[in-house]
C-alpha atoms as a PDB file:
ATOM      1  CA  UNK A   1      -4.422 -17.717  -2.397  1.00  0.00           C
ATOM      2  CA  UNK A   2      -1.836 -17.295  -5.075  1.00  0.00           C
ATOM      3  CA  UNK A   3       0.387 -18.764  -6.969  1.00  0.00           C
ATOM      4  CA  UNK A   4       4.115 -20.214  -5.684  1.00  0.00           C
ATOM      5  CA  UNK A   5       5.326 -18.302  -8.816  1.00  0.00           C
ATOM      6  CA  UNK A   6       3.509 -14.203  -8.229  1.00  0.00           C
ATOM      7  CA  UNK A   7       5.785 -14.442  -4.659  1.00  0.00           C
ATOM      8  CA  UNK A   8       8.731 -13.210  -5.993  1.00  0.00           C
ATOM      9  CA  UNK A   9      10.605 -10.800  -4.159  1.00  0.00           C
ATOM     10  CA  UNK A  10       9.206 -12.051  -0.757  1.00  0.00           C
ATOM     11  CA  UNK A  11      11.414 -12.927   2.059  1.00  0.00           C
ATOM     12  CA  UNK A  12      11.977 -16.797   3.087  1.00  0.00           C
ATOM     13  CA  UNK A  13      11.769 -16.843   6.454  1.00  0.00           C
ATOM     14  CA  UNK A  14      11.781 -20.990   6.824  1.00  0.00           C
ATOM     15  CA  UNK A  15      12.297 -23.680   4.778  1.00  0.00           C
ATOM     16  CA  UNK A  16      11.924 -27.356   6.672  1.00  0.00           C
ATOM     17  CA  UNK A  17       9.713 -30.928   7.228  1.00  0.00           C
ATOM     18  CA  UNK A  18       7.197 -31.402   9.515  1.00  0.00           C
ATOM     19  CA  UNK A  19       6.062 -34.466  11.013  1.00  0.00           C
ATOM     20  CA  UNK A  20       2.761 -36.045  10.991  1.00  0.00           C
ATOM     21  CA  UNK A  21       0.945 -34.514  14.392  1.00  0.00           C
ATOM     22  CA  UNK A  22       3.774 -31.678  14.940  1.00  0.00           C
ATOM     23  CA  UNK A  23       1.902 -28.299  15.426  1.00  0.00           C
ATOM     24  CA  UNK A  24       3.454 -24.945  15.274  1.00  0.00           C
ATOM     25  CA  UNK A  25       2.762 -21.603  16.945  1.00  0.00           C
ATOM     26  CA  UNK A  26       2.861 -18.547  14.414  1.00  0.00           C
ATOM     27  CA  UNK A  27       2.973 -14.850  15.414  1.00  0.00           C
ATOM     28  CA  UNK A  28       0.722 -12.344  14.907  1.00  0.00           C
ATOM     29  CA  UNK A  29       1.017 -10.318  11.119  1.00  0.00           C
ATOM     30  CA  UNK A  30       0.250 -11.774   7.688  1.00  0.00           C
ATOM     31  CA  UNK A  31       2.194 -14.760   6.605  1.00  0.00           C
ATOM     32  CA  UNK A  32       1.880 -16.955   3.359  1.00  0.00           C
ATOM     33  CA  UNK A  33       2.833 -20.807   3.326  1.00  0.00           C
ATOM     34  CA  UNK A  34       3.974 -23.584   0.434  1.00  0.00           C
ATOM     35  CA  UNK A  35       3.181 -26.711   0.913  1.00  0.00           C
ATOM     36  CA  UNK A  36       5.641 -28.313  -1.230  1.00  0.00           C
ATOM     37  CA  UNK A  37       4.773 -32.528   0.046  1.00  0.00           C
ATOM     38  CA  UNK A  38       1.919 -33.020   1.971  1.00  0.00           C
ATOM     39  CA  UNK A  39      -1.011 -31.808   4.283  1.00  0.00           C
ATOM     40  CA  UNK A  40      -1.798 -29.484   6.859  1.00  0.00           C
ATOM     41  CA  UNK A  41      -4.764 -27.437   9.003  1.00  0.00           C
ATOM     42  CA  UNK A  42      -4.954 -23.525   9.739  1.00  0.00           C
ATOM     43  CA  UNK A  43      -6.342 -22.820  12.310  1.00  0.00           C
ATOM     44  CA  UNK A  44      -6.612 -18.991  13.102  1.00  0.00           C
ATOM     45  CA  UNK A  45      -8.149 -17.346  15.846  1.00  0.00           C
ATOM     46  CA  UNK A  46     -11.741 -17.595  14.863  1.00  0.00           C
ATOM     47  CA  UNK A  47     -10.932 -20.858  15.948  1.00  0.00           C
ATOM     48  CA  UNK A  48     -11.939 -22.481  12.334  1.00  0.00           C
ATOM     49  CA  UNK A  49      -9.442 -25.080  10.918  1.00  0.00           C
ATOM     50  CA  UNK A  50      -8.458 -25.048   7.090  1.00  0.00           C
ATOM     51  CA  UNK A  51      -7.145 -28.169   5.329  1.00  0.00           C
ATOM     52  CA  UNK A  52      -4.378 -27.442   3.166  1.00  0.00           C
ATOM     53  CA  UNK A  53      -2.626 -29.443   0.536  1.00  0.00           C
ATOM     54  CA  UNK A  54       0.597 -29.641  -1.674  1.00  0.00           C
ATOM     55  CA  UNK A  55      -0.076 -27.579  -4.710  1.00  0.00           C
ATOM     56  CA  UNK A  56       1.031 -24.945  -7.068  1.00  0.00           C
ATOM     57  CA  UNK A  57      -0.812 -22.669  -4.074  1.00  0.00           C
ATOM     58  CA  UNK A  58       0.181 -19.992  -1.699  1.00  0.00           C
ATOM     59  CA  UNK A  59      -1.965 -20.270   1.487  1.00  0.00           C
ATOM     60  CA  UNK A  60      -2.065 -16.805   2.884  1.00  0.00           C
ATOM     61  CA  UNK A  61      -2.733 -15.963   6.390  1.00  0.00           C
ATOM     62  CA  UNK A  62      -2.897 -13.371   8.952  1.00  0.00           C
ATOM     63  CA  UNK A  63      -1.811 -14.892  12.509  1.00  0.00           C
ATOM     64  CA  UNK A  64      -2.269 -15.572  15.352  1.00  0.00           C
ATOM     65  CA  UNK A  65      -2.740 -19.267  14.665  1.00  0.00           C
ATOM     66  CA  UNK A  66      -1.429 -22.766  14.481  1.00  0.00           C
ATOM     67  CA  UNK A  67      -0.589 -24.770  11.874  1.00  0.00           C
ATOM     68  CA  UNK A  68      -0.676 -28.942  12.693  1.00  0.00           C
ATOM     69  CA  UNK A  69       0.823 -30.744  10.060  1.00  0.00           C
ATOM     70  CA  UNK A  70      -1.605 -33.701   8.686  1.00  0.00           C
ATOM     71  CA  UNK A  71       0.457 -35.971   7.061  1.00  0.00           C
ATOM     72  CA  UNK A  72       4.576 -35.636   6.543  1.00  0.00           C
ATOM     73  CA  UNK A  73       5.338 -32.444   4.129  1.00  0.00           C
ATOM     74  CA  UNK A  74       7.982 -30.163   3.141  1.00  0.00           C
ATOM     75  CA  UNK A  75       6.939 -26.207   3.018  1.00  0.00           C
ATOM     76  CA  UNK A  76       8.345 -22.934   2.668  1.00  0.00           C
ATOM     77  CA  UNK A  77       7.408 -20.459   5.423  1.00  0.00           C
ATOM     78  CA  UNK A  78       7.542 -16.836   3.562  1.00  0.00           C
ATOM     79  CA  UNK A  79       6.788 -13.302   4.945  1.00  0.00           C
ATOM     80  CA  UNK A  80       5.489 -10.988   2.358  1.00  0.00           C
ATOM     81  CA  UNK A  81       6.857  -7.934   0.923  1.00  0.00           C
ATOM     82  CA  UNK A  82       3.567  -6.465   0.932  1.00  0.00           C
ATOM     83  CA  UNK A  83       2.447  -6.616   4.420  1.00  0.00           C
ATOM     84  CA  UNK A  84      -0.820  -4.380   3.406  1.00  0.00           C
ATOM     85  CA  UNK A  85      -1.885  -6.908   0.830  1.00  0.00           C
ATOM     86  CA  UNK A  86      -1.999  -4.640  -2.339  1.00  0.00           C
ATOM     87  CA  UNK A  87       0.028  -7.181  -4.191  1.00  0.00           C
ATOM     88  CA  UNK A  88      -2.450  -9.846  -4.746  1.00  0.00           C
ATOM     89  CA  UNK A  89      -4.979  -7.466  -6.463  1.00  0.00           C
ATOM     90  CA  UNK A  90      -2.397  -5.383  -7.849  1.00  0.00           C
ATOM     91  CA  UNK A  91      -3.943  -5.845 -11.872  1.00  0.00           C
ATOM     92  CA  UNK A  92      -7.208  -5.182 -10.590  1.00  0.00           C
ATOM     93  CA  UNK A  93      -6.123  -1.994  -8.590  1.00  0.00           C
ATOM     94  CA  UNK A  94      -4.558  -1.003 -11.507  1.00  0.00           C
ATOM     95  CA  UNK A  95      -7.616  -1.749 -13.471  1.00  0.00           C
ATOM     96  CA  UNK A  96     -10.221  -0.049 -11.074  1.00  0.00           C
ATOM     97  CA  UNK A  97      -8.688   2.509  -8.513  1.00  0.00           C
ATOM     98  CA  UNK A  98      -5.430   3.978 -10.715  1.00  0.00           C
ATOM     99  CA  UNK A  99      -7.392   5.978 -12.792  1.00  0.00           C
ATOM    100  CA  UNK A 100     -10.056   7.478  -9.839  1.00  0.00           C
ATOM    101  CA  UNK A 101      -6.303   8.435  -7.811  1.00  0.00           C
ATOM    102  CA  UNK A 102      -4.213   9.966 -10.817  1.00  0.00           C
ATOM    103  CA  UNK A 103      -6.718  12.443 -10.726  1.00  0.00           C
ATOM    104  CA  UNK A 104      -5.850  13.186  -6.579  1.00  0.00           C
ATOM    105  CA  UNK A 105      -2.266  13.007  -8.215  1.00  0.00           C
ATOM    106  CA  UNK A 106      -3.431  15.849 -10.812  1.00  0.00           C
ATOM    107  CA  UNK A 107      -4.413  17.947  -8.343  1.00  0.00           C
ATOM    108  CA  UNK A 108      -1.627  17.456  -5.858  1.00  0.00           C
ATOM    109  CA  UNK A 109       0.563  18.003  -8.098  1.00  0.00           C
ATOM    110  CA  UNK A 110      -1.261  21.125  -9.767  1.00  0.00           C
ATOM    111  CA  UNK A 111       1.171  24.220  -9.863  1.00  0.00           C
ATOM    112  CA  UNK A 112       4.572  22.579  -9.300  1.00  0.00           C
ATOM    113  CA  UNK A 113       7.538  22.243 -11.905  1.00  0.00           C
ATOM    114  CA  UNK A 114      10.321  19.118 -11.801  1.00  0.00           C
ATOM    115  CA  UNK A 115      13.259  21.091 -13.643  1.00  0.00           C
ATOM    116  CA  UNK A 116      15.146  18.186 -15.804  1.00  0.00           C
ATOM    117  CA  UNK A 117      17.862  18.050 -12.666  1.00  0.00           C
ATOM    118  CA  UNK A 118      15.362  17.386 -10.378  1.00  0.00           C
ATOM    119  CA  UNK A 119      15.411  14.327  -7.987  1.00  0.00           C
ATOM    120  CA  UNK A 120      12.253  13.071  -6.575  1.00  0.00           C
ATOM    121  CA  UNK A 121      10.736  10.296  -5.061  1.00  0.00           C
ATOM    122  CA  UNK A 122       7.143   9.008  -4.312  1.00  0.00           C
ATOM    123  CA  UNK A 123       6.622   6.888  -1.966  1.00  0.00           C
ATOM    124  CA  UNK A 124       3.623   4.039  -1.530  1.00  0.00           C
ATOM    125  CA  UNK A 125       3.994   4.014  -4.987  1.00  0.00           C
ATOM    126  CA  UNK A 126       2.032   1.469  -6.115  1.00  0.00           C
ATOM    127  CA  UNK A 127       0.913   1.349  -9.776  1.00  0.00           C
ATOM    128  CA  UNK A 128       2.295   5.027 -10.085  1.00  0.00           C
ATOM    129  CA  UNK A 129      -0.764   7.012 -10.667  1.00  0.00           C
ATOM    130  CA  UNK A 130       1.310   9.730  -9.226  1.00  0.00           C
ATOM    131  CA  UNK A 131       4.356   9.238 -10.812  1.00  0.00           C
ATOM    132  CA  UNK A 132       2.263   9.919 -14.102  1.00  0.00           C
ATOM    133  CA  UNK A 133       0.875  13.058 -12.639  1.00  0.00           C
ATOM    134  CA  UNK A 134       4.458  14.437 -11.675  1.00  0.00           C
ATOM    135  CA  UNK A 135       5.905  13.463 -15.729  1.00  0.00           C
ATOM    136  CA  UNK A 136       3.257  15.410 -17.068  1.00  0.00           C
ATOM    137  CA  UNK A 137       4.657  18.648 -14.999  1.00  0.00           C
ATOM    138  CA  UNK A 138       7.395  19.436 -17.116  1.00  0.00           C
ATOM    139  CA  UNK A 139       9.189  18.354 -20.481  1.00  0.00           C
ATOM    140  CA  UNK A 140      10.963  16.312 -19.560  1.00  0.00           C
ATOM    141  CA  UNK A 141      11.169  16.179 -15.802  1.00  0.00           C
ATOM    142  CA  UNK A 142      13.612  15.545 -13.725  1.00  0.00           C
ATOM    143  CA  UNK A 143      14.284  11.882 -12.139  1.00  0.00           C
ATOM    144  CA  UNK A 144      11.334  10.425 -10.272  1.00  0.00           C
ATOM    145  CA  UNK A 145      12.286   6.894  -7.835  1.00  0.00           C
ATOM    146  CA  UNK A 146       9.277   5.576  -7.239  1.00  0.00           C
ATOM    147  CA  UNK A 147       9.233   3.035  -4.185  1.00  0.00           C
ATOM    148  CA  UNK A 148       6.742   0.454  -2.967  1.00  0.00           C
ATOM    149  CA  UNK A 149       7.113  -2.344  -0.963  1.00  0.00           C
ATOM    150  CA  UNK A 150       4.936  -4.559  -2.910  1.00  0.00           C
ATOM    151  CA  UNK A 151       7.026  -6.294  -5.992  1.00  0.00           C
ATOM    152  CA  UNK A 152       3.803  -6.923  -7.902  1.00  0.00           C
ATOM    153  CA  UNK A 153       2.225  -2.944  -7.642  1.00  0.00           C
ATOM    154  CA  UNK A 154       5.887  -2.423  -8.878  1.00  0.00           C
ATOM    155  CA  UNK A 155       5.786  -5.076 -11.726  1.00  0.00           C
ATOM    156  CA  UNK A 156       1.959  -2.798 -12.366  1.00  0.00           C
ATOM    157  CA  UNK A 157       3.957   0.273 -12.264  1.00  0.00           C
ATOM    158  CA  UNK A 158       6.727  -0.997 -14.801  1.00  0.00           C
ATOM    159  CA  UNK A 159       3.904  -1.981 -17.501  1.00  0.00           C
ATOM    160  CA  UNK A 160       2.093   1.493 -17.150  1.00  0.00           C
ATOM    161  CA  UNK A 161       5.503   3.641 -17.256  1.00  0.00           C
ATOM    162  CA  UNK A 162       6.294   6.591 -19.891  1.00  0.00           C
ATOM    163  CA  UNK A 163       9.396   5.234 -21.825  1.00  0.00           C
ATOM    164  CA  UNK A 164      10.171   8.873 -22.724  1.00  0.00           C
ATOM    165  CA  UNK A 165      10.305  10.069 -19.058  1.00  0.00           C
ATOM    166  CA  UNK A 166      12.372   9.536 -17.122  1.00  0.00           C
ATOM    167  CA  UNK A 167      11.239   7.251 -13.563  1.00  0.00           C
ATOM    168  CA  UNK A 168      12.730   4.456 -11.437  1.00  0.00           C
ATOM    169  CA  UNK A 169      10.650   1.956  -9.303  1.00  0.00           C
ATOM    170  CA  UNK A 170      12.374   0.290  -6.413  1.00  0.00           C
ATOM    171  CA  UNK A 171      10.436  -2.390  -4.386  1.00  0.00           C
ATOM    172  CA  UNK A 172      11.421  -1.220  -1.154  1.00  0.00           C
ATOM    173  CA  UNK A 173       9.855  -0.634   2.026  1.00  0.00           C
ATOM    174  CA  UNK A 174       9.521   3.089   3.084  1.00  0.00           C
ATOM    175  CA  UNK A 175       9.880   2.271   6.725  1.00  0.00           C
ATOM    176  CA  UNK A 176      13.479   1.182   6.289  1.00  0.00           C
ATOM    177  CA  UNK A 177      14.563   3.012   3.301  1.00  0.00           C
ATOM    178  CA  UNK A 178      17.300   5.105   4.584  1.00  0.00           C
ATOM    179  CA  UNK A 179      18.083   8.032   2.152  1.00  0.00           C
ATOM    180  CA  UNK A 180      21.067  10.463   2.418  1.00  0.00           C
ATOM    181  CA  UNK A 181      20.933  14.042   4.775  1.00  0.00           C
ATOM    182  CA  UNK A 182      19.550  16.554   2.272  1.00  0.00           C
ATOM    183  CA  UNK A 183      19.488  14.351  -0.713  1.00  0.00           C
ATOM    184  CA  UNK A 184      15.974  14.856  -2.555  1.00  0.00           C
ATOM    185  CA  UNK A 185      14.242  17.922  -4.287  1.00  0.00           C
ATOM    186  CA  UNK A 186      10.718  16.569  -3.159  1.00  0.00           C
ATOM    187  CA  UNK A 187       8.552  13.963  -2.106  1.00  0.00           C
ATOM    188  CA  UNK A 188       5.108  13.102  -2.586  1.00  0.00           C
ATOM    189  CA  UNK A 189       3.082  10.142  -1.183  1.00  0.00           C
ATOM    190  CA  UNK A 190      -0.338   9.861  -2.352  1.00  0.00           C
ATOM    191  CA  UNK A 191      -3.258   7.876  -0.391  1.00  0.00           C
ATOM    192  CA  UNK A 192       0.099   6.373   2.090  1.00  0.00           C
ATOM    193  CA  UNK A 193       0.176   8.364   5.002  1.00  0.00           C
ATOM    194  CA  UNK A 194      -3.436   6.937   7.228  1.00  0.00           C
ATOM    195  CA  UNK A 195      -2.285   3.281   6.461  1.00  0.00           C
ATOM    196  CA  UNK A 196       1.138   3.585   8.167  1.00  0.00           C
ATOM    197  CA  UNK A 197       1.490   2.810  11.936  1.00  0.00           C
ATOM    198  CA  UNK A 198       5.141   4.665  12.819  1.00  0.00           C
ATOM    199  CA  UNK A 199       4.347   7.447  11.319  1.00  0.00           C
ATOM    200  CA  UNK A 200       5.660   9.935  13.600  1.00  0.00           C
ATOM    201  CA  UNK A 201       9.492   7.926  12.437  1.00  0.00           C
ATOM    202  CA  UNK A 202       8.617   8.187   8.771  1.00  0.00           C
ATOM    203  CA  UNK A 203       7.611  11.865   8.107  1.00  0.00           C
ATOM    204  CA  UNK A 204      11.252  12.512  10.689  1.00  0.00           C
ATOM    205  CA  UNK A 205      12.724  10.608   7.760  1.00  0.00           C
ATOM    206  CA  UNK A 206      11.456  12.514   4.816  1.00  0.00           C
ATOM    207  CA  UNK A 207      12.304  15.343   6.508  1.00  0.00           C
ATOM    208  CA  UNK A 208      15.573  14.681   6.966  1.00  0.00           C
ATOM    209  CA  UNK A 209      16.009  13.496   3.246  1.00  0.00           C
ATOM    210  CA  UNK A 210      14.798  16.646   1.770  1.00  0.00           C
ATOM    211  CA  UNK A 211      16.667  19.435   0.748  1.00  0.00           C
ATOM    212  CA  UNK A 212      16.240  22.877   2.684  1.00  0.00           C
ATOM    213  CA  UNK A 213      13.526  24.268   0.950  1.00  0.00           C
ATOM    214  CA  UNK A 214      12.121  21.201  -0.382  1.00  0.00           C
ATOM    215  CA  UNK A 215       8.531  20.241  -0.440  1.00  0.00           C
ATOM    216  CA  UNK A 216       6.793  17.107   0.651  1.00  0.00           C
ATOM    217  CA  UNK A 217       3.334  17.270  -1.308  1.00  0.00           C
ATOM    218  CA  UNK A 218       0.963  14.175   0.079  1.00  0.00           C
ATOM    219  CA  UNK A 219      -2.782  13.514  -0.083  1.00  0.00           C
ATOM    220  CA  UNK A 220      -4.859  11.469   2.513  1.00  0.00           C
ATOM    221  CA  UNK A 221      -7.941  10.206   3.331  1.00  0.00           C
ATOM    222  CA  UNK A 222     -10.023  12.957   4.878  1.00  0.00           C
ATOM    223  CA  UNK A 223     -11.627  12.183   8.611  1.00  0.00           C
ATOM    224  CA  UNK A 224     -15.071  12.241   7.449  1.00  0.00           C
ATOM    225  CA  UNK A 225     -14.528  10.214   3.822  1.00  0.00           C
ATOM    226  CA  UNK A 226     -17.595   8.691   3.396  1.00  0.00           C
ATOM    227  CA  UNK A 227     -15.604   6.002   1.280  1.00  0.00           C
ATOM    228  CA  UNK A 228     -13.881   4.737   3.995  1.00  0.00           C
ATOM    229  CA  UNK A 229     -16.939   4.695   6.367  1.00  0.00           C
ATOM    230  CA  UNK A 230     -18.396   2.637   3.213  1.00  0.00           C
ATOM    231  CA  UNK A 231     -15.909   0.376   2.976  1.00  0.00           C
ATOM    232  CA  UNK A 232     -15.610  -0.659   6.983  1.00  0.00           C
ATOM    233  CA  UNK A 233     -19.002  -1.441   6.513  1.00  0.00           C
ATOM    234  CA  UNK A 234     -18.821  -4.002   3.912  1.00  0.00           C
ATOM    235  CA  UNK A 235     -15.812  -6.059   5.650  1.00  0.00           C
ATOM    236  CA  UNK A 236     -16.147  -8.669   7.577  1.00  0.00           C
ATOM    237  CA  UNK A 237     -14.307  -8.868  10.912  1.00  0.00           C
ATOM    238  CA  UNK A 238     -12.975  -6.890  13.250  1.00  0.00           C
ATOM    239  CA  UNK A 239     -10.128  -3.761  13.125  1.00  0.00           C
ATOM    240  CA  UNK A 240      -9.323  -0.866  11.020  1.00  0.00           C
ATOM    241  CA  UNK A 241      -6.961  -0.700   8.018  1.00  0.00           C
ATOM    242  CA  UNK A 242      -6.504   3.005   8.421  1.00  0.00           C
ATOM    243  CA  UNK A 243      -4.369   3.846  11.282  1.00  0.00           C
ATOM    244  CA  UNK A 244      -3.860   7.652  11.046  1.00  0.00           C
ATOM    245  CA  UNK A 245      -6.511  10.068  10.836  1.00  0.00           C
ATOM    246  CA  UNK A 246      -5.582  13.547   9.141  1.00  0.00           C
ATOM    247  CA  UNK A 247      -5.359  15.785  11.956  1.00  0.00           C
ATOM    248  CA  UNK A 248      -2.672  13.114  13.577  1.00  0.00           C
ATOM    249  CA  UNK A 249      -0.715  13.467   9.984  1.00  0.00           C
ATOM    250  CA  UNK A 250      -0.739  16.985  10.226  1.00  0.00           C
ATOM    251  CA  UNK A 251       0.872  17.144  13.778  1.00  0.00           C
ATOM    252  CA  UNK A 252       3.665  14.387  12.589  1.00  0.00           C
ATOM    253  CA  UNK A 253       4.143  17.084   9.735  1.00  0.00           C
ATOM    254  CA  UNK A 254       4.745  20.262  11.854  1.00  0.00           C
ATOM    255  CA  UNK A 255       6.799  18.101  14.490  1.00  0.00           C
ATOM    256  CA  UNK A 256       9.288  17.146  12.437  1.00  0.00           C
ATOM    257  CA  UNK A 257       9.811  20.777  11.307  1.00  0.00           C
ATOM    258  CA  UNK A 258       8.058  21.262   8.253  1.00  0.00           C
ATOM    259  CA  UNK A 259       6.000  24.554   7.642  1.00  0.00           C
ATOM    260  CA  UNK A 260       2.885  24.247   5.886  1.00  0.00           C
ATOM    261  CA  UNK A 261       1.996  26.440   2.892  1.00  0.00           C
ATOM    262  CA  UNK A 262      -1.046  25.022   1.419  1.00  0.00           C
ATOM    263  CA  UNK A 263      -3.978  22.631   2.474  1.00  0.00           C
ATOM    264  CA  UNK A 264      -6.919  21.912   0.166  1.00  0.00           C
ATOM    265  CA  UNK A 265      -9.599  19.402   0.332  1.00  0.00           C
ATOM    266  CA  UNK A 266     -10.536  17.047  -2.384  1.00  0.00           C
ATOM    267  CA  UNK A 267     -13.666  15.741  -3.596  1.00  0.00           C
ATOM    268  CA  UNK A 268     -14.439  13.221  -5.992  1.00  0.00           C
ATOM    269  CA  UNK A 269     -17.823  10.494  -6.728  1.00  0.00           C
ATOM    270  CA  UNK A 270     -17.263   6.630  -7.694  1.00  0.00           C
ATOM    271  CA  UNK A 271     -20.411   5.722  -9.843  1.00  0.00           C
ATOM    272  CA  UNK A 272     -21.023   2.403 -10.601  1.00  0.00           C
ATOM    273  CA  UNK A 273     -23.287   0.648 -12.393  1.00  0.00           C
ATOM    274  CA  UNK A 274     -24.580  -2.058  -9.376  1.00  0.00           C
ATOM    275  CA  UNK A 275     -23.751  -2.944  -6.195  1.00  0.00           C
ATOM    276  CA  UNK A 276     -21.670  -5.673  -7.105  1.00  0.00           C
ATOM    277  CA  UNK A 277     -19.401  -3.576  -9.370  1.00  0.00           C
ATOM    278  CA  UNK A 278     -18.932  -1.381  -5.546  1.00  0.00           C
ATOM    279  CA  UNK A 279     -17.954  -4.666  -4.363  1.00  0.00           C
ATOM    280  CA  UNK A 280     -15.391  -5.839  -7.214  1.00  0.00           C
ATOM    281  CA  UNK A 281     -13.769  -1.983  -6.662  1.00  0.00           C
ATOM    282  CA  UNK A 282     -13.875  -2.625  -2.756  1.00  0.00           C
ATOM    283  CA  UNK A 283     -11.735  -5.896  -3.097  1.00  0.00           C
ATOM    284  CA  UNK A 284      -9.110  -4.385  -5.148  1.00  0.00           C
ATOM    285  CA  UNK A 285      -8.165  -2.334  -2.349  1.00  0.00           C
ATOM    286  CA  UNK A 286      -5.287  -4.592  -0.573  1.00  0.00           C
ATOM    287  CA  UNK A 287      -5.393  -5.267   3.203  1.00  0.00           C
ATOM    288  CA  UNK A 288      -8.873  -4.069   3.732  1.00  0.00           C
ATOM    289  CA  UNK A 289      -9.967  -7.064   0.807  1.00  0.00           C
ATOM    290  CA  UNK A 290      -8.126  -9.854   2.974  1.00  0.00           C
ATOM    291  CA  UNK A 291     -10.989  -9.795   5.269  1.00  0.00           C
ATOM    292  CA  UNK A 292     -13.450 -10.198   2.946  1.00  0.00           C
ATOM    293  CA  UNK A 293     -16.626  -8.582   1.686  1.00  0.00           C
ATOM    294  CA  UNK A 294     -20.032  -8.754   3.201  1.00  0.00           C
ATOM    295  CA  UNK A 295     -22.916 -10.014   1.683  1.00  0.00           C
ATOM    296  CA  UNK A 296     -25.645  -9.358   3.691  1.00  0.00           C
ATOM    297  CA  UNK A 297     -24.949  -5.422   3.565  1.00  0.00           C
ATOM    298  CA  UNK A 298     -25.777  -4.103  -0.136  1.00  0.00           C
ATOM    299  CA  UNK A 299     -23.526  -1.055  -1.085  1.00  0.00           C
ATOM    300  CA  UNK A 300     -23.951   2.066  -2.464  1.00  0.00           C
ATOM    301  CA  UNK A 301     -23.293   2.174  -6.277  1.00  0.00           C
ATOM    302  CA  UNK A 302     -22.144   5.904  -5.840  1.00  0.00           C
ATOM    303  CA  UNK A 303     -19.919   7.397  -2.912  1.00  0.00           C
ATOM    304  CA  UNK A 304     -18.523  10.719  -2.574  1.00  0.00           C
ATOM    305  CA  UNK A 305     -14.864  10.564  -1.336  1.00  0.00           C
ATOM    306  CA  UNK A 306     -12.910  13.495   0.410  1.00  0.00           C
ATOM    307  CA  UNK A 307      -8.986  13.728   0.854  1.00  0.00           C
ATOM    308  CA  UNK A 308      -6.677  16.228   2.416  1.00  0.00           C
ATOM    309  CA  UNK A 309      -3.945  17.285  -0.065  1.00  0.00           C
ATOM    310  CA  UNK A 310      -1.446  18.954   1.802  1.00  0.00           C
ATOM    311  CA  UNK A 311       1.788  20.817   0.666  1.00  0.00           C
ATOM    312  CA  UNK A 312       4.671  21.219   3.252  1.00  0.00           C
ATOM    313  CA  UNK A 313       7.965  22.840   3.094  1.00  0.00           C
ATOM    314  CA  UNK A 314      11.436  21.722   4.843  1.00  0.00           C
ATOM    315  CA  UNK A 315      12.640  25.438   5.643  1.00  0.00           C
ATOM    316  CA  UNK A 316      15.392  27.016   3.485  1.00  0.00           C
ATOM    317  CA  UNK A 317      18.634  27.191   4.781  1.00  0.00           C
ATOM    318  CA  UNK A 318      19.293  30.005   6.755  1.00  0.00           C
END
């Protein structure tokens, strides 16, 4: 649940009145409602009805489901710009996982140089951990567009930028985001690639986007991260937030033409103090959170995670 106001920048999909009794079919995906008048039941397909009611409140769901209107209300029917979820815990990302990633972003970005005409863009964004690491490479760098889908890991990334450096962050979905043939001097995504379903389409994109000669720098989750094992553990319900494993990443890479000069693996620990502070850092992580966190299954309070950082070129011109 959030607030009607932290929904900026998400698409209305329906505004309208439903009667007392009238029920309503909604699709598969996640999918927030405002009850502006009234009363209604979820009821998802656990099968387990929740009464809603008209309030400053953003009911948040992920469908299939039905909602049956209780008594005569008015409601907005939005679909979120952050499909994965980060926006919700986008402070307490910031708060807990930023600083663990900008040091992936260090190391990814560890022996390049953005010359002050450079244009580049990272994408999945979110608070710009990597952004950071890329301002640090030179002084001052070139031009770095970040771009998230989520308005409120962009709104995280706005507080946290360098006003002396020069960035852009554009709440945007990568999916759609259509840049020019041969536009950008690089791209990096960091921790974006395993939570994308199309990614065969995207990495043809970025390829197409770069310059000849260009590099696309990226770091994922590694096929035997024992974070991620961790953290399916602790949630409750079925499915799998991370749809690509690295090796599948890697082919997408090479078929769309890129050559790759460098692969390195990446380890890091999170140490906590308790299990519960494990938990608190698990729920800051976006879609996986939605589902909530188990209770019965005590976590770790340290965890090694391993990454693939990978650095691929788009071919010079000939």
């Amino acid at each position: 649940m959030a607030k009607i106001s932290e929904f900026s920048g998400n698409r209305l999909i329906e505004a309208g009145i439903g009667d007392t009794e009238q029920t309503r079919e909604v699709p598969a995906g996640r999918h927030a409602f405002w009850l502006a008048q009234g009363q209604a039941i979820w009821t998802g397909s656990d099968g387990v009805g929740i009464q809603w009611e008209a309030a400053d409140t953003v009911y948040e769901v992920s469908g299939p489901g039905v909602l049956k209107v209780m008594e005569a209300c008015r409601y907005l029917w939005l679909e979120g710009s952050d499909p994965l979820g980060f926006g919700l815990r986008a402070i307490l990302y910031r708060t807990i996982m930023e600083p663990r990633n900008y040091g992936v972003g260090k190391a990814l970005a560890q022996g390049l140089s953005l010359p002050s005409d450079t244009l580049w863009a990272d994408i999945g964004t979110g608070t710009g951990a990597m952004v950071k690491a890329l301002q640090e490479l030179s002084a001052p760098p070139g031009l770095i567009v970040g771009v998230d889908q989520s308005v409120r890991m962009m709104s995280q990334a706005l507080d946290e930028a360098v006003p002396t450096a020069p960035s852009w962050f554009v709440a945007h979905d990568v999916l759609t985001l259509r840049w020019p043939k041969d536009f950008l001097d690089g791209i990096s995504a960091l921790l974006l690639f395993h939570l994308v379903d199309k990614i065969d389409d995207l990495i043809a994109r970025l390829y197409a986007a770069l310059k000849p000669g260009a590099m696309l720098i990226y770091a994922v989750s590694s096929d035997s991260n024992p974070f991620v094992r961790m953290i399916m553990r602790q949630l409750e319900g079925p499915g799998d937030f991370f749809k690509q494993g690295q090796q599948k990443i890697r082919e997408s890479v090479l078929a769309a033409g890129f050559q790759i000069v460098r692969s390195d693996p990446y380890r890091d620990e999170i140490a906590l103090e308790n299990p519960d502070a494990m938990r608190t850092l698990i729920s800051s992580i976006g879609g996986p959170a939605s589902r909530g966190i188990r209770a019965d299954i005590v976590p770790p309070k340290s965890i090694q995670r391993i990454f693939d950082l990978v650095w691929a070129q788009k071919p010079p011109a000939s």
